[in-house]
PDB file of N, CA and C in Angstrom:
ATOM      1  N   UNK A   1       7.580 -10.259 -25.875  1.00  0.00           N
ATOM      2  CA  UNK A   1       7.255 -10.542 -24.503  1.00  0.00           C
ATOM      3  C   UNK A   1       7.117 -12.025 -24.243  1.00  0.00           C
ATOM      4  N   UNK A   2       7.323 -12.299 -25.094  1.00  0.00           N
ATOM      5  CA  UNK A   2       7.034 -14.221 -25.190  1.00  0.00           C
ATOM      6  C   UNK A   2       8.387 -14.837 -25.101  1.00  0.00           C
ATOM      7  N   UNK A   3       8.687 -15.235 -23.501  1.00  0.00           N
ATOM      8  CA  UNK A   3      10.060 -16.273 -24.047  1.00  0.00           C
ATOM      9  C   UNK A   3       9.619 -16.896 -23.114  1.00  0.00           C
ATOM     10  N   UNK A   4      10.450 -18.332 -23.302  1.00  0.00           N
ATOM     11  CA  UNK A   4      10.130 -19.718 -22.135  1.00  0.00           C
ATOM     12  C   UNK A   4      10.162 -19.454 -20.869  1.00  0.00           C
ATOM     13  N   UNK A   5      10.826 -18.354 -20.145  1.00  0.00           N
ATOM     14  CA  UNK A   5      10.796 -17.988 -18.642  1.00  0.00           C
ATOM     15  C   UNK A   5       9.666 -17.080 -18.349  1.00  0.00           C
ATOM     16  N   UNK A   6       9.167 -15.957 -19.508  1.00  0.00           N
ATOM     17  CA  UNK A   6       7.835 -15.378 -18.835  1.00  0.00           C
ATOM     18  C   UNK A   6       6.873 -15.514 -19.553  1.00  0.00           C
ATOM     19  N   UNK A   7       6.077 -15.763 -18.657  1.00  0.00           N
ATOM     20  CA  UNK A   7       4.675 -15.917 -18.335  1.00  0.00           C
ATOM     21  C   UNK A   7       3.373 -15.287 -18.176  1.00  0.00           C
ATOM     22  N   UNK A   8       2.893 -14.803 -18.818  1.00  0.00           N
ATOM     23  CA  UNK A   8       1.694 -13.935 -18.408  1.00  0.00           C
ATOM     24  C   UNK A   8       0.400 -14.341 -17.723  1.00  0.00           C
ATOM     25  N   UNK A   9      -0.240 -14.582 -16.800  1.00  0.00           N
ATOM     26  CA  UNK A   9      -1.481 -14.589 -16.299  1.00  0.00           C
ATOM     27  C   UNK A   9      -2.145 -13.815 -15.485  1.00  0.00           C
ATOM     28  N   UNK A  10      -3.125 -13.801 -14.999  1.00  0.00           N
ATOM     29  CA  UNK A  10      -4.152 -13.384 -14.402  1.00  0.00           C
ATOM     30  C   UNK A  10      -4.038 -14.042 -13.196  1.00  0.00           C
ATOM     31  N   UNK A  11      -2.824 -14.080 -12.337  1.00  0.00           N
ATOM     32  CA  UNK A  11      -2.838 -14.517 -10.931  1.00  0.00           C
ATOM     33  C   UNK A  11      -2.737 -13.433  -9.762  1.00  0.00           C
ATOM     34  N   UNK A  12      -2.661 -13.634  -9.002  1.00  0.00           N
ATOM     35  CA  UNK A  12      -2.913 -12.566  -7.888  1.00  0.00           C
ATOM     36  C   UNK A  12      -1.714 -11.462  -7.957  1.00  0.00           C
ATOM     37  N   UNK A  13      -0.130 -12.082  -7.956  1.00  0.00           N
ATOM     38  CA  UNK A  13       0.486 -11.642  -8.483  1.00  0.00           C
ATOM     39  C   UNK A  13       0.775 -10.331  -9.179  1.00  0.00           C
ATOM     40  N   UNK A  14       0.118 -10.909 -10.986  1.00  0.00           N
ATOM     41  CA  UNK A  14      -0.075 -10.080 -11.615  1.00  0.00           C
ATOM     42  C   UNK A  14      -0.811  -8.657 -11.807  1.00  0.00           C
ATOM     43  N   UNK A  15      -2.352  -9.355 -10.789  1.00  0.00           N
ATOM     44  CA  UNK A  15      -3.700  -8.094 -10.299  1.00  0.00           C
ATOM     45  C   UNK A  15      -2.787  -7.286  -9.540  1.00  0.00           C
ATOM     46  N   UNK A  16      -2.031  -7.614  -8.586  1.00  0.00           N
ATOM     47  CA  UNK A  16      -1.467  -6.879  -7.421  1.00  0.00           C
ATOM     48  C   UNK A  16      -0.493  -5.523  -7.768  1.00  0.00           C
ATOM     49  N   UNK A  17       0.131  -6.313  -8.897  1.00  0.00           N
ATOM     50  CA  UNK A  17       1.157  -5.134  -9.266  1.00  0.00           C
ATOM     51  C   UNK A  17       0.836  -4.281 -10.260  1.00  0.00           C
ATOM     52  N   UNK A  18      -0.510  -3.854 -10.365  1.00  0.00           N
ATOM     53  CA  UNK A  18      -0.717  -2.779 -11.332  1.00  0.00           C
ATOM     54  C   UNK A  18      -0.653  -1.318 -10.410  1.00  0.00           C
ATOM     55  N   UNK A  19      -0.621  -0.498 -11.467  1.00  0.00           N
ATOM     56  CA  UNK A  19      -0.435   0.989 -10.054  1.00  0.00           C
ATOM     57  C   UNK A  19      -1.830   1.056  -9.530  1.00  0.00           C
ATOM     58  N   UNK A  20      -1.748   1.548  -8.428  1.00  0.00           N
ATOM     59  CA  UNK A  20      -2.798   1.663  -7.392  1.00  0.00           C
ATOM     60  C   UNK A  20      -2.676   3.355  -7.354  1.00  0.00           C
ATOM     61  N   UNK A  21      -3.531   3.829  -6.657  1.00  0.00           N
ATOM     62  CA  UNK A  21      -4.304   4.829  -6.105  1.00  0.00           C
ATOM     63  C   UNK A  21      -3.185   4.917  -4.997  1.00  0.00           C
ATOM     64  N   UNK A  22      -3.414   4.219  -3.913  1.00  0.00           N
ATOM     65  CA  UNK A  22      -2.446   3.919  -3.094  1.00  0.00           C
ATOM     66  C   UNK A  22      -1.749   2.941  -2.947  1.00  0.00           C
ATOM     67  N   UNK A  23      -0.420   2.884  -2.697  1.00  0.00           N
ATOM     68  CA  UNK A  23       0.479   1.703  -2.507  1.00  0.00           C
ATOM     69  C   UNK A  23       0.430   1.197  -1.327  1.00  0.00           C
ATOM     70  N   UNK A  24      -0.369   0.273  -0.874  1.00  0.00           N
ATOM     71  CA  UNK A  24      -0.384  -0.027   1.033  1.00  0.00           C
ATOM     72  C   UNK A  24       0.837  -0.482   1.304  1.00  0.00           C
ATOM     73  N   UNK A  25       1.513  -0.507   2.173  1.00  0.00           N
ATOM     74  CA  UNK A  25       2.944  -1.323   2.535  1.00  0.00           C
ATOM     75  C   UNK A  25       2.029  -2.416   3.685  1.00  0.00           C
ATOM     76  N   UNK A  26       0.756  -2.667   3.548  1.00  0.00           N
ATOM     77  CA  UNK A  26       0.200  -3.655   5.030  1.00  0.00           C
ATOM     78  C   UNK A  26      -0.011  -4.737   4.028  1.00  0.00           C
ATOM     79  N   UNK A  27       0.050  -6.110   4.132  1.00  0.00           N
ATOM     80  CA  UNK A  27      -0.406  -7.511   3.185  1.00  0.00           C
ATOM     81  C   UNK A  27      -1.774  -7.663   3.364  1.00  0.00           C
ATOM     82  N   UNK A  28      -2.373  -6.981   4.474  1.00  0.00           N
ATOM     83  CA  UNK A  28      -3.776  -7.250   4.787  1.00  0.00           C
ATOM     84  C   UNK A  28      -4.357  -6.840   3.905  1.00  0.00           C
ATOM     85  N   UNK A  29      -3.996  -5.184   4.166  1.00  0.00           N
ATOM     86  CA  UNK A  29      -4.965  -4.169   3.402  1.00  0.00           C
ATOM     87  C   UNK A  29      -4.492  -4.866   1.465  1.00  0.00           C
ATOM     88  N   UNK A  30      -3.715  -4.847   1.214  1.00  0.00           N
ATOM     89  CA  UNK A  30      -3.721  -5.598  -0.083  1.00  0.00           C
ATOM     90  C   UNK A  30      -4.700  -6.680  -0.437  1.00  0.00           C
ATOM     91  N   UNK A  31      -4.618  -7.999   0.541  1.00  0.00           N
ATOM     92  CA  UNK A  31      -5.553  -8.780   0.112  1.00  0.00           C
ATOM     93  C   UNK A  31      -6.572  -8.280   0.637  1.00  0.00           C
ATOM     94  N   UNK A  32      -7.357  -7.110   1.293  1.00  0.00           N
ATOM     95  CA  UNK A  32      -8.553  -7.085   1.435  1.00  0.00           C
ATOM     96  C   UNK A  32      -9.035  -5.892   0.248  1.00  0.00           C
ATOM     97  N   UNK A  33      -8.350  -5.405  -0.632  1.00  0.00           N
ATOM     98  CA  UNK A  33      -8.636  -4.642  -1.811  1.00  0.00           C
ATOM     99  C   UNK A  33      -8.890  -5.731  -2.687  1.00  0.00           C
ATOM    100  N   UNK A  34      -8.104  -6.909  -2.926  1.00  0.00           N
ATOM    101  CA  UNK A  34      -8.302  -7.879  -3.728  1.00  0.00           C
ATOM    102  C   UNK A  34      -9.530  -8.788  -3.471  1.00  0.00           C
ATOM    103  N   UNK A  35      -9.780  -8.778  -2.418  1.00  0.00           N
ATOM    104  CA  UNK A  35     -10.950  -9.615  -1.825  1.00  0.00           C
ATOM    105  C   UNK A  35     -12.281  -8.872  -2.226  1.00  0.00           C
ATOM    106  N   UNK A  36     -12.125  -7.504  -2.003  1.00  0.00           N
ATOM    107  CA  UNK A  36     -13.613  -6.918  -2.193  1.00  0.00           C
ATOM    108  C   UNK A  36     -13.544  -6.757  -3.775  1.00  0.00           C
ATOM    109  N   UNK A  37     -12.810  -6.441  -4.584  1.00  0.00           N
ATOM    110  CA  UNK A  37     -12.746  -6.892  -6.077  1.00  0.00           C
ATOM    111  C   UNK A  37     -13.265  -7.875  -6.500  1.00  0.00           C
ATOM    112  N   UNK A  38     -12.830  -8.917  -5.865  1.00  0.00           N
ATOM    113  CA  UNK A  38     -13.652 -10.181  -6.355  1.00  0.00           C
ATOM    114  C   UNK A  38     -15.094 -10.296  -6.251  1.00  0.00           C
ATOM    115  N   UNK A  39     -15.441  -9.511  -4.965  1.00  0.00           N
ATOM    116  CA  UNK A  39     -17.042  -9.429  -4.734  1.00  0.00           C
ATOM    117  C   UNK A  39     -17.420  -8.555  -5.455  1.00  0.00           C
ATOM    118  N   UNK A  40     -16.909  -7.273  -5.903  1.00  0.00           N
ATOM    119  CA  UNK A  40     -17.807  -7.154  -6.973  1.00  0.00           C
ATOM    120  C   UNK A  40     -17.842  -7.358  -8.531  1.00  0.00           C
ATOM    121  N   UNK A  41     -16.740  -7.985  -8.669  1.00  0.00           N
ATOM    122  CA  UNK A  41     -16.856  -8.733 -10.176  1.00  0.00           C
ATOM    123  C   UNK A  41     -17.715  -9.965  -9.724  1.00  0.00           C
ATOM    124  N   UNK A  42     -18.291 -10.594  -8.632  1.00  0.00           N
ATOM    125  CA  UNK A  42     -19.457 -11.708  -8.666  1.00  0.00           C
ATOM    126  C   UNK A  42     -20.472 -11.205  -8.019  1.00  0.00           C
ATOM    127  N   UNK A  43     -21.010  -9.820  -8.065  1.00  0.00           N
ATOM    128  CA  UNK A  43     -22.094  -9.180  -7.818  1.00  0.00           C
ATOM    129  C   UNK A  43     -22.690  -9.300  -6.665  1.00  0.00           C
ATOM    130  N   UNK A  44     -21.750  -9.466  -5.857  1.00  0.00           N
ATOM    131  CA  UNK A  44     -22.377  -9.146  -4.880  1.00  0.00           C
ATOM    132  C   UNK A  44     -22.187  -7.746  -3.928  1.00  0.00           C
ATOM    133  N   UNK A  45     -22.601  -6.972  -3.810  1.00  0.00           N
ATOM    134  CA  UNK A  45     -22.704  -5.398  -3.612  1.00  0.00           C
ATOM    135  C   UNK A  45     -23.635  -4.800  -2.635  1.00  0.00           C
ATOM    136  N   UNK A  46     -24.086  -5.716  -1.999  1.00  0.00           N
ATOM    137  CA  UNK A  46     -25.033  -5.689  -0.791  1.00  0.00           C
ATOM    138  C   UNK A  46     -24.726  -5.744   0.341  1.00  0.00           C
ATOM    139  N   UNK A  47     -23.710  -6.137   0.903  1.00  0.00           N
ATOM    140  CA  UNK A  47     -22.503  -6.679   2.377  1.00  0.00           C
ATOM    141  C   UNK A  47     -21.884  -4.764   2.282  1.00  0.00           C
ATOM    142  N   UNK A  48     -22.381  -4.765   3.628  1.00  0.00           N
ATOM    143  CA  UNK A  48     -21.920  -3.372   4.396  1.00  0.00           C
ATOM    144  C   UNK A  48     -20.434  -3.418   4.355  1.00  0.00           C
ATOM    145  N   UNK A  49     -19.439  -2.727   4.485  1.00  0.00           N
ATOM    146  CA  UNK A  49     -17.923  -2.786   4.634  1.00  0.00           C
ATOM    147  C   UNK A  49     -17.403  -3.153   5.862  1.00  0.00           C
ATOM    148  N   UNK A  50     -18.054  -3.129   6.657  1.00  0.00           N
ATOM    149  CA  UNK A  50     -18.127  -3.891   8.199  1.00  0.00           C
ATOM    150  C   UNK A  50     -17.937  -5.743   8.225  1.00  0.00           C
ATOM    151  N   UNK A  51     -18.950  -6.136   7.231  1.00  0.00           N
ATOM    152  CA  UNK A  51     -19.154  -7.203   7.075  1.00  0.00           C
ATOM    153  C   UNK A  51     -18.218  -7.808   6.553  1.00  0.00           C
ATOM    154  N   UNK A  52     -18.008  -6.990   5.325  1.00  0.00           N
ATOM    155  CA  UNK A  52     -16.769  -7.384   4.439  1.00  0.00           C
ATOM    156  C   UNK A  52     -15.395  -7.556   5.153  1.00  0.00           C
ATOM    157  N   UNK A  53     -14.822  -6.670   5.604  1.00  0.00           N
ATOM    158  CA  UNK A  53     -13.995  -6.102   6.790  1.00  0.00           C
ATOM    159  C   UNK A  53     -14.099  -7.634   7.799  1.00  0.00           C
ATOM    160  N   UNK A  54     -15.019  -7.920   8.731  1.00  0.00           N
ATOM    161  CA  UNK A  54     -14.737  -9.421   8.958  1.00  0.00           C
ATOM    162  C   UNK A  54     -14.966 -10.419   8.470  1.00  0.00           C
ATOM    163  N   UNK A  55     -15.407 -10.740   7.382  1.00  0.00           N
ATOM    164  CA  UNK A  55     -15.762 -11.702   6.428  1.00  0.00           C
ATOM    165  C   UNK A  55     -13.646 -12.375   6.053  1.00  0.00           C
ATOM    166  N   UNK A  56     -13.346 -10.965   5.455  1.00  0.00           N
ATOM    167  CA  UNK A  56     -11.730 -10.707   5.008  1.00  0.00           C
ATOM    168  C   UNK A  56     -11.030 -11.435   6.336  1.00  0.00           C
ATOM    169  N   UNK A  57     -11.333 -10.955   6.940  1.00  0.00           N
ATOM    170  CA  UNK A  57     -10.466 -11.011   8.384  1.00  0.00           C
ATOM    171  C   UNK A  57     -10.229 -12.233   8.847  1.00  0.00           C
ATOM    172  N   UNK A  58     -11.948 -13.373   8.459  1.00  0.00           N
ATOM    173  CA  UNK A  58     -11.485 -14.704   8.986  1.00  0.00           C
ATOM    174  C   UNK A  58     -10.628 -15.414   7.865  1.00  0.00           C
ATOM    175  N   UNK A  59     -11.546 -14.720   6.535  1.00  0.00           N
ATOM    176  CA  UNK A  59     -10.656 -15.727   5.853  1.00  0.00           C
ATOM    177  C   UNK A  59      -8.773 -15.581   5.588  1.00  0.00           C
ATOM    178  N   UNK A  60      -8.099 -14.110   5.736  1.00  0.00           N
ATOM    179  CA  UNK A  60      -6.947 -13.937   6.271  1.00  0.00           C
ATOM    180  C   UNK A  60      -6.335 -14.738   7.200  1.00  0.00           C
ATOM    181  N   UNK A  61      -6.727 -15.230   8.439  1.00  0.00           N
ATOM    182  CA  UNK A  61      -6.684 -15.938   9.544  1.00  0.00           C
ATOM    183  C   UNK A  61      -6.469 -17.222   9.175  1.00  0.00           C
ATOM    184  N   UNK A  62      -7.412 -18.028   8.305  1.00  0.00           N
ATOM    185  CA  UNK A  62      -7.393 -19.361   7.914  1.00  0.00           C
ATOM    186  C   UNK A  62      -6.427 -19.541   6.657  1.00  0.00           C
ATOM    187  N   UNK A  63      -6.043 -18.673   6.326  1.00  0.00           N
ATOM    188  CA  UNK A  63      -4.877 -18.715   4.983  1.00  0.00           C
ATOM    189  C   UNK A  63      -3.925 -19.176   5.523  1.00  0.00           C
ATOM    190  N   UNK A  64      -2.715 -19.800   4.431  1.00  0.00           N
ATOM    191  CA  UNK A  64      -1.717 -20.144   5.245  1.00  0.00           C
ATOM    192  C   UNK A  64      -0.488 -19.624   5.115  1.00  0.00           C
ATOM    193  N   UNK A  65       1.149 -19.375   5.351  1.00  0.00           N
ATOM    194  CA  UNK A  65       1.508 -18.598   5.335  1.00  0.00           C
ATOM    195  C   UNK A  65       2.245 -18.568   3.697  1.00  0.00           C
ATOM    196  N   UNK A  66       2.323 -19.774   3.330  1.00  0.00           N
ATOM    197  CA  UNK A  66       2.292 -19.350   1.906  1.00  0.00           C
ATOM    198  C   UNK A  66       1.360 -18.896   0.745  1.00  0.00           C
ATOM    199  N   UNK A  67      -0.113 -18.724   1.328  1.00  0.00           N
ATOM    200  CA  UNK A  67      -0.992 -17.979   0.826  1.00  0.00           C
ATOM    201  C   UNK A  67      -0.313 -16.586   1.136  1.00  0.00           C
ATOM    202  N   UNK A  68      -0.243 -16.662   2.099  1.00  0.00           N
ATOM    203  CA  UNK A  68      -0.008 -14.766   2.543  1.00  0.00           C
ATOM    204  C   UNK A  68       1.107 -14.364   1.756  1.00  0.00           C
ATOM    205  N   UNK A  69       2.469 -15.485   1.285  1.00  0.00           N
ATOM    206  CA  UNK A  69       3.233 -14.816   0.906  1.00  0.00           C
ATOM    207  C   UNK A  69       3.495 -13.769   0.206  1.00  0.00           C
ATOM    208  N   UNK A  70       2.170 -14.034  -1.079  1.00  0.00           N
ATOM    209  CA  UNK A  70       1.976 -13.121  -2.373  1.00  0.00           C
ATOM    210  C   UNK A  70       2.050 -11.927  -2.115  1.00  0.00           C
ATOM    211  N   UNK A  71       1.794 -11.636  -0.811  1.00  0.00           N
ATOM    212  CA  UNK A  71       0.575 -10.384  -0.766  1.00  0.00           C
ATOM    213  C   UNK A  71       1.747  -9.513   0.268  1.00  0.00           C
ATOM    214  N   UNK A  72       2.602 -10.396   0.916  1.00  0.00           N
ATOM    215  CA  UNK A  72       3.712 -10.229   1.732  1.00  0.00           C
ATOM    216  C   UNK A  72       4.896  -9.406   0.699  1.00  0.00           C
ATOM    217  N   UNK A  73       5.068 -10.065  -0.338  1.00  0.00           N
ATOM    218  CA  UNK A  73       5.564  -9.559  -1.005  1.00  0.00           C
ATOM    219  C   UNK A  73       5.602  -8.499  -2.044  1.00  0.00           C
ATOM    220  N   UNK A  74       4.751  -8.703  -2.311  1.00  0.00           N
ATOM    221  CA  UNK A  74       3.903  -7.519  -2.934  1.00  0.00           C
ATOM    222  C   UNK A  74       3.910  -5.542  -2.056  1.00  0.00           C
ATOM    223  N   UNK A  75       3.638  -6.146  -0.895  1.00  0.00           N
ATOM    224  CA  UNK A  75       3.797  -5.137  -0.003  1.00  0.00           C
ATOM    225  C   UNK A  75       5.144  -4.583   0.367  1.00  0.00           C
ATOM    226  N   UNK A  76       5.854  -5.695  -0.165  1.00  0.00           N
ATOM    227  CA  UNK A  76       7.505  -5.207   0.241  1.00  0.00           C
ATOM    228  C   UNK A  76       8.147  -4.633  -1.196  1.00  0.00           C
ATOM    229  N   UNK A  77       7.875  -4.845  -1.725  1.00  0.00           N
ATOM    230  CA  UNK A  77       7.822  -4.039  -3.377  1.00  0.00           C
ATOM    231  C   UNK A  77       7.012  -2.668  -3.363  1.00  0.00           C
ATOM    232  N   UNK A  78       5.614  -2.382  -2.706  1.00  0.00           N
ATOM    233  CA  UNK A  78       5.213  -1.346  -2.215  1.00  0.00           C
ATOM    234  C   UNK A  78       5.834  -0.366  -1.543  1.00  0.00           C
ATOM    235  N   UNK A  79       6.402  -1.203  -0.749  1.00  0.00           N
ATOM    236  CA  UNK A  79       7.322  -0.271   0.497  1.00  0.00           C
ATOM    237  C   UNK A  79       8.406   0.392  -0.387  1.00  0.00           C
ATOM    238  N   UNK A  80       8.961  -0.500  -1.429  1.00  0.00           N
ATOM    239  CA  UNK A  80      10.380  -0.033  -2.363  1.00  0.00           C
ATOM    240  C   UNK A  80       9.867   1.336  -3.230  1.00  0.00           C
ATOM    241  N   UNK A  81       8.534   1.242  -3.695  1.00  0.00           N
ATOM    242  CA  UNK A  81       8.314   2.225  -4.505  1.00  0.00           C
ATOM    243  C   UNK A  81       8.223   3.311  -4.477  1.00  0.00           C
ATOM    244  N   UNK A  82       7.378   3.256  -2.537  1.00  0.00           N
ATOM    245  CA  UNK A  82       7.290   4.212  -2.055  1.00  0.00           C
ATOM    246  C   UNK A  82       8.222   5.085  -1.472  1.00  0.00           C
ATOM    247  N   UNK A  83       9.007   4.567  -1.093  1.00  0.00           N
ATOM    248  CA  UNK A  83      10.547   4.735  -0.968  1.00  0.00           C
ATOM    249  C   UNK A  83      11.595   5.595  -1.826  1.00  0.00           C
ATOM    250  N   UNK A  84      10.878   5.084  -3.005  1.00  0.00           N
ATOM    251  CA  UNK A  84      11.915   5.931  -4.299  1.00  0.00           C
ATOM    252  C   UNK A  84      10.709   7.478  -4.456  1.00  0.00           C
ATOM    253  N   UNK A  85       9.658   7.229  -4.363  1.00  0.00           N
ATOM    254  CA  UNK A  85       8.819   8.365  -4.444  1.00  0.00           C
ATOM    255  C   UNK A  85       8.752   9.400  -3.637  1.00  0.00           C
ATOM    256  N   UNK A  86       9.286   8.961  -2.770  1.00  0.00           N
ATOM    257  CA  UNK A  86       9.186  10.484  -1.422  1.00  0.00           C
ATOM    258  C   UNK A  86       9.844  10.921  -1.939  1.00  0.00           C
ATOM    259  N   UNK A  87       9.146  12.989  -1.589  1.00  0.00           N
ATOM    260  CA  UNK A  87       9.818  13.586  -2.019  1.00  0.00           C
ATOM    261  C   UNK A  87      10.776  14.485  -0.994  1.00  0.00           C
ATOM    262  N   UNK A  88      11.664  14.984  -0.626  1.00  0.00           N
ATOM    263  CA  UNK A  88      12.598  15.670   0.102  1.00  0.00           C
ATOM    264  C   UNK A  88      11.999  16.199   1.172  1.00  0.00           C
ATOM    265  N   UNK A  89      12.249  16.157   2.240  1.00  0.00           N
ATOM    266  CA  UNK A  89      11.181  16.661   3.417  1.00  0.00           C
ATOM    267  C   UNK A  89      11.694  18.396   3.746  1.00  0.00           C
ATOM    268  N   UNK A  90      10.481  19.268   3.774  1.00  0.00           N
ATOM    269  CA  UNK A  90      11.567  20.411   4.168  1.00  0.00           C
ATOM    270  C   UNK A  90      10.313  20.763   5.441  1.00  0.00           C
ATOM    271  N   UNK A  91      10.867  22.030   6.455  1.00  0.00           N
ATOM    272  CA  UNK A  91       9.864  22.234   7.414  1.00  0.00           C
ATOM    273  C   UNK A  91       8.424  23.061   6.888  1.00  0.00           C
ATOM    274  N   UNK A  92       7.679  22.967   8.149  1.00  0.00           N
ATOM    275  CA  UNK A  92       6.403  23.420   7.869  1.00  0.00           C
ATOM    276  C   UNK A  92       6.241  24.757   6.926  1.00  0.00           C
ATOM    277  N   UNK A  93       5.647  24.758   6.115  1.00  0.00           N
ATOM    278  CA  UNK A  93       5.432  26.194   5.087  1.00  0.00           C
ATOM    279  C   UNK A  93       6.015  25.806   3.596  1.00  0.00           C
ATOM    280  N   UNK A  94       7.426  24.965   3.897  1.00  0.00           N
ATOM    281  CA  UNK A  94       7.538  24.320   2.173  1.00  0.00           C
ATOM    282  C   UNK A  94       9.140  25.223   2.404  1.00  0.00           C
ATOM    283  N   UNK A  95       9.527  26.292   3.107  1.00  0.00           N
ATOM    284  CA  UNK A  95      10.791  26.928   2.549  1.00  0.00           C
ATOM    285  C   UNK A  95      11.853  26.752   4.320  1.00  0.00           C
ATOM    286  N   UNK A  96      12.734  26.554   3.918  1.00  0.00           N
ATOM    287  CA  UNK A  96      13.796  26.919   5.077  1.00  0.00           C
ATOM    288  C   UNK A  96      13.868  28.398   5.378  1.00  0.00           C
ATOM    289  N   UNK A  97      13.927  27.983   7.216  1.00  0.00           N
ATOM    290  CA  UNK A  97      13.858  29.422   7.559  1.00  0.00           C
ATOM    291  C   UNK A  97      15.117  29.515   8.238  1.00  0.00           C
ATOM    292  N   UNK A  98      15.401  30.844   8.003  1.00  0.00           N
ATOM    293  CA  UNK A  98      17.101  31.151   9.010  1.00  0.00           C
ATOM    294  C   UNK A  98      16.258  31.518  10.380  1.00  0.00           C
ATOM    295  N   UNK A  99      17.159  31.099  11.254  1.00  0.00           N
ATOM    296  CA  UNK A  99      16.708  31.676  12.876  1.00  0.00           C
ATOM    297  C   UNK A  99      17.399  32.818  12.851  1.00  0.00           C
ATOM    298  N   UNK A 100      16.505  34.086  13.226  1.00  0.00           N
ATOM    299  CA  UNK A 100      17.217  35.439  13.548  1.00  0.00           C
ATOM    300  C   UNK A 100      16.799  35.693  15.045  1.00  0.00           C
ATOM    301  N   UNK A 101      18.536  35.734  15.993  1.00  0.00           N
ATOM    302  CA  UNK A 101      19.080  35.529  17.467  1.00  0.00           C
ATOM    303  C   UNK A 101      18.731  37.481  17.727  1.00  0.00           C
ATOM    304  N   UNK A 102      18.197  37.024  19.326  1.00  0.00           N
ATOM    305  CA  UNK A 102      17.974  38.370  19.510  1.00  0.00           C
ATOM    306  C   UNK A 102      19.193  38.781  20.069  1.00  0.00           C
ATOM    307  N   UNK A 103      19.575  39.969  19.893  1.00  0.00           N
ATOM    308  CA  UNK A 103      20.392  40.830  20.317  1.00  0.00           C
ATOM    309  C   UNK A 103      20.163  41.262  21.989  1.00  0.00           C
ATOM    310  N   UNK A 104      21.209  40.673  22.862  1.00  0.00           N
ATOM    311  CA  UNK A 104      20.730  41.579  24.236  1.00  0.00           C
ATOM    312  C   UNK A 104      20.799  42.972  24.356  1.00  0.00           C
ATOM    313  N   UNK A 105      19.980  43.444  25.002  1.00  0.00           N
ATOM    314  CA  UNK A 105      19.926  44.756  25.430  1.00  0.00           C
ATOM    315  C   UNK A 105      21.398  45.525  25.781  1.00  0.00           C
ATOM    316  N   UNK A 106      22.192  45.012  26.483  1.00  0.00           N
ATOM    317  CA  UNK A 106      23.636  45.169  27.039  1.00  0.00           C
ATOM    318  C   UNK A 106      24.231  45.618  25.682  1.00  0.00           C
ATOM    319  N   UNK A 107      24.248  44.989  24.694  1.00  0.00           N
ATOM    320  CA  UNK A 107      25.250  45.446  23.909  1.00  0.00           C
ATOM    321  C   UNK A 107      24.802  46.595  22.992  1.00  0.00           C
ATOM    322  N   UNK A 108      23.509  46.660  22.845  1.00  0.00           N
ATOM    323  CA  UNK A 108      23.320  47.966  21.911  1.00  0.00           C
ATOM    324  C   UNK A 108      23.634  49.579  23.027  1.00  0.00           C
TER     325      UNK A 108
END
């Protein structure tokens, strides 16, 4: 895993692309999973999700757009995965149904 082009660290990057629970396709909701991570790996666990929620929000706002990129991208790699994961859509109940046409009265 060691050659001169890769790199291993602990950058946002790297946190971002482990499997998730859910894959968000939003950059927000990404960096605001990453954001409340950080608060509680520095203990703080006391801030309501409200708080947190605009706490995230300004500092989103004041980022710039190559801060956001990471997280931009990340989400568009989300979107790809999710993409390959859907599974075949069929109608309500799970089975195809034949339509059975009523017969008019006239002809029987």
């Amino acid at each position: 895993m060691s050659s001169p082009n890769f790199r291993v660290s602990c950058s946002t990057f790297g946190w971002a692309m482990r499997m998730t629970k859910s894959l968000s396709v939003n950059p927000y909701f990404l960096f605001l999973d990453q954001f409340r991570s950080n608060l509680q790996k520095r203990g703080i666990l006391q801030l309501k999700p409200i708080s947190i929620a605009k706490i995230a929000g300004r500092k989103w706002r004041q980022m710039t757009a190559e801060q956001k990129s990471v997280f931009i991208e990340i989400a568009k790699i989300n979107s790809a995965r999710t993409r390959m994961r859907a599974r075949p859509r069929l109608p309500v109940g799970g089975v195809r149904r034949c339509r059975i046409k009523r017969v008019p009265k006239e002809i029987l």
